[in-house]
Protein backbone atom coordinates (compact mmCIF):
# COMPACT_ATOMS: atom_id res chain seq x y z
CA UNK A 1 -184.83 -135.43 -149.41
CA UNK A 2 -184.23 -134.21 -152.74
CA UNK A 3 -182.06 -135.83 -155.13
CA UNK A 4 -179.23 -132.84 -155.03
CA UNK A 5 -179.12 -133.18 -150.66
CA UNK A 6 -179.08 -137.09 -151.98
CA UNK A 7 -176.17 -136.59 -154.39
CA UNK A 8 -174.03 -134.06 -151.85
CA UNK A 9 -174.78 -136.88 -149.26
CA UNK A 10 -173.25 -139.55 -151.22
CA UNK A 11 -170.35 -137.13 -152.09
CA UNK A 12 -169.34 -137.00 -148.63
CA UNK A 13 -169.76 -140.31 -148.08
CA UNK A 14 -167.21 -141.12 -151.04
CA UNK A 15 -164.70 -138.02 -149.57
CA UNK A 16 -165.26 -139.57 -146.10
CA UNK A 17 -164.12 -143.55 -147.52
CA UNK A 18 -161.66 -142.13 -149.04
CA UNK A 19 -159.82 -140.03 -146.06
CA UNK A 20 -160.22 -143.51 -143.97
CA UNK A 21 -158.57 -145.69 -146.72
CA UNK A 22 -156.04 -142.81 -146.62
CA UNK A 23 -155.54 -142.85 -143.07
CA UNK A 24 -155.40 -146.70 -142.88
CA UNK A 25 -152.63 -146.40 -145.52
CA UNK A 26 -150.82 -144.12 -142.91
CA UNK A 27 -150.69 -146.44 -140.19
CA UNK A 28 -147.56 -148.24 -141.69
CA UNK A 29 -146.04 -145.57 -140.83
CA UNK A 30 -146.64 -145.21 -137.09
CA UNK A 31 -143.98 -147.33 -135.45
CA UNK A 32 -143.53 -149.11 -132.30
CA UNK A 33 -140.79 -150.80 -130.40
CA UNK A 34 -141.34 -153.37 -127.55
CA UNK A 35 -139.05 -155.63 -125.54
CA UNK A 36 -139.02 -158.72 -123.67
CA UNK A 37 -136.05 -159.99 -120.99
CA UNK A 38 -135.19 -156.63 -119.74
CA UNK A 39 -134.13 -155.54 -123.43
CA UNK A 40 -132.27 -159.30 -124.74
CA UNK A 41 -134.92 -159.28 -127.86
CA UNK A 42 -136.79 -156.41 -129.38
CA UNK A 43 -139.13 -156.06 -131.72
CA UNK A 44 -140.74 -153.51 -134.11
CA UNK A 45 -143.98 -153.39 -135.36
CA UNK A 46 -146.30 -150.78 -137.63
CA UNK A 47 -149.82 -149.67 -136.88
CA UNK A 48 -151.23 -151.90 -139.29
CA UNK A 49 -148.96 -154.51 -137.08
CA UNK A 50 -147.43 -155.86 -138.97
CA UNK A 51 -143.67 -156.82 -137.30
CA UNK A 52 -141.01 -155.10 -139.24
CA UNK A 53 -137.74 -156.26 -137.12
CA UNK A 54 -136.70 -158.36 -134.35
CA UNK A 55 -133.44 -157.99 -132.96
CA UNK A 56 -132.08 -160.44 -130.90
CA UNK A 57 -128.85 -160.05 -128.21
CA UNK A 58 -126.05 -162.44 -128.61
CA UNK A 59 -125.89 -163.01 -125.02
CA UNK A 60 -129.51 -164.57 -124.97
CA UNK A 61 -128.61 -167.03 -127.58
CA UNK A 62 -127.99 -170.45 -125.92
CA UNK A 63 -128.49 -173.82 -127.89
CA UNK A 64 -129.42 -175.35 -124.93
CA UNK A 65 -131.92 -173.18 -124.36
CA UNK A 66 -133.95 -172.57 -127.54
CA UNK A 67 -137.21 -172.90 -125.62
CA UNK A 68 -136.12 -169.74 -123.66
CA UNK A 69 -135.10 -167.61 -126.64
CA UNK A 70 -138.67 -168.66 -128.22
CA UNK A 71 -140.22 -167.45 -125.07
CA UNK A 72 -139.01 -163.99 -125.53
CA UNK A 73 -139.34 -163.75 -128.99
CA UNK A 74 -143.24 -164.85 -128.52
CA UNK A 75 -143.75 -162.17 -125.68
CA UNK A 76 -141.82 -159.45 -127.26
CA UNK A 77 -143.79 -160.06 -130.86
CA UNK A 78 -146.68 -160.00 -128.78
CA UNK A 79 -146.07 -156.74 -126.37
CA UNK A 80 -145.06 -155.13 -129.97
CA UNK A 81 -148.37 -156.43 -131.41
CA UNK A 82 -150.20 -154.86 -128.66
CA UNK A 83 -148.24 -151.31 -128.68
CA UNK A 84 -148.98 -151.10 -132.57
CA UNK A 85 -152.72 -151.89 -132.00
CA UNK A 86 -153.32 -149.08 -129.52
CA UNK A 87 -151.21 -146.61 -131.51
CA UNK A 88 -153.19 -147.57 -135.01
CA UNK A 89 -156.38 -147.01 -133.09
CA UNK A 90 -155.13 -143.74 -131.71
CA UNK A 91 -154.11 -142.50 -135.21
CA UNK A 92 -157.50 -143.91 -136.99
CA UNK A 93 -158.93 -141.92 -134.26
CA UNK A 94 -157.43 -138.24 -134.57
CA UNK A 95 -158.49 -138.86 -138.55
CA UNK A 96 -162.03 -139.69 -137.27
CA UNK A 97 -162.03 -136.91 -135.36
CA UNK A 98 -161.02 -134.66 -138.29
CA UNK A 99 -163.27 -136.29 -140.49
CA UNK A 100 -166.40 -136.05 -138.44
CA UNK A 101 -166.21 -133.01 -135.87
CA UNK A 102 -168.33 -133.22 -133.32
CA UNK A 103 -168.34 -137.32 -132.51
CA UNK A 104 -169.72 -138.24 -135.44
CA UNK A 105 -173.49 -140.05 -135.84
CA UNK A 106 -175.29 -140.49 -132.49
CA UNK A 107 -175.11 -144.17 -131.63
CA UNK A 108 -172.55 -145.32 -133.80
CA UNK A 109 -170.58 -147.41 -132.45
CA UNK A 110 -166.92 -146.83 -134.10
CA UNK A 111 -165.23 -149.91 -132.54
CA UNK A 112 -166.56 -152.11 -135.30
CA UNK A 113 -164.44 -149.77 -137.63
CA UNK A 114 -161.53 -150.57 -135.81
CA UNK A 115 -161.88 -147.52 -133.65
């Protein structure tokens, strides 16, 4: 390989980083909403998941039952969590797919980049 093929390859490979850390930088904006007791807390979350609000219904606020209210907090956090993972990975993976047409490099196995 000659050093110019060398030099365009290590262009693209800087142009390629550089889309990705753009795209990553994108996922706070992808947004999510899950709930937990049929709607009494809900919680949203970005694609970098990072949990941006939890809202939680008056009615579902008992000080006799704080375990409960922790209960739904937990599992909506978590359902949100899980929403925001799966729509980050979607995004990261329409970018991918713009990036490299065609599926990219034979054998390479794009879950270890998060996708």
């Amino acid at each position: 390989m000659s050093q110019f093929n060398m030099a365009d390859m290590f262009g693209k490979i800087s142009d390629l980083q550089s889309k990705m850390k753009e795209a990553q930088e994108r996922l706070s904006e992808v947004i999510v909403e899950a709930d937990a007791g049929g709607g009494m807390v809900t919680v949203k979350a970005n694609g970098k998941r990072e949990v941006l609000q939890i809202n939680v219904d008056r009615d579902v606020i008992d000080p006799d039952d704080k375990e409960m209210l922790e209960d739904l907090i937990v599992a909506g956090v978590n359902k949100a969590l899980e929403k925001a993972e799966a729509a980050g990975k979607e995004k990261m993976q329409e970018v991918y797919k713009d990036i490299m047409p065609g599926g990219g490099l034979p054998g390479m196995d794009m879950s270890k980049f998060g996708l």
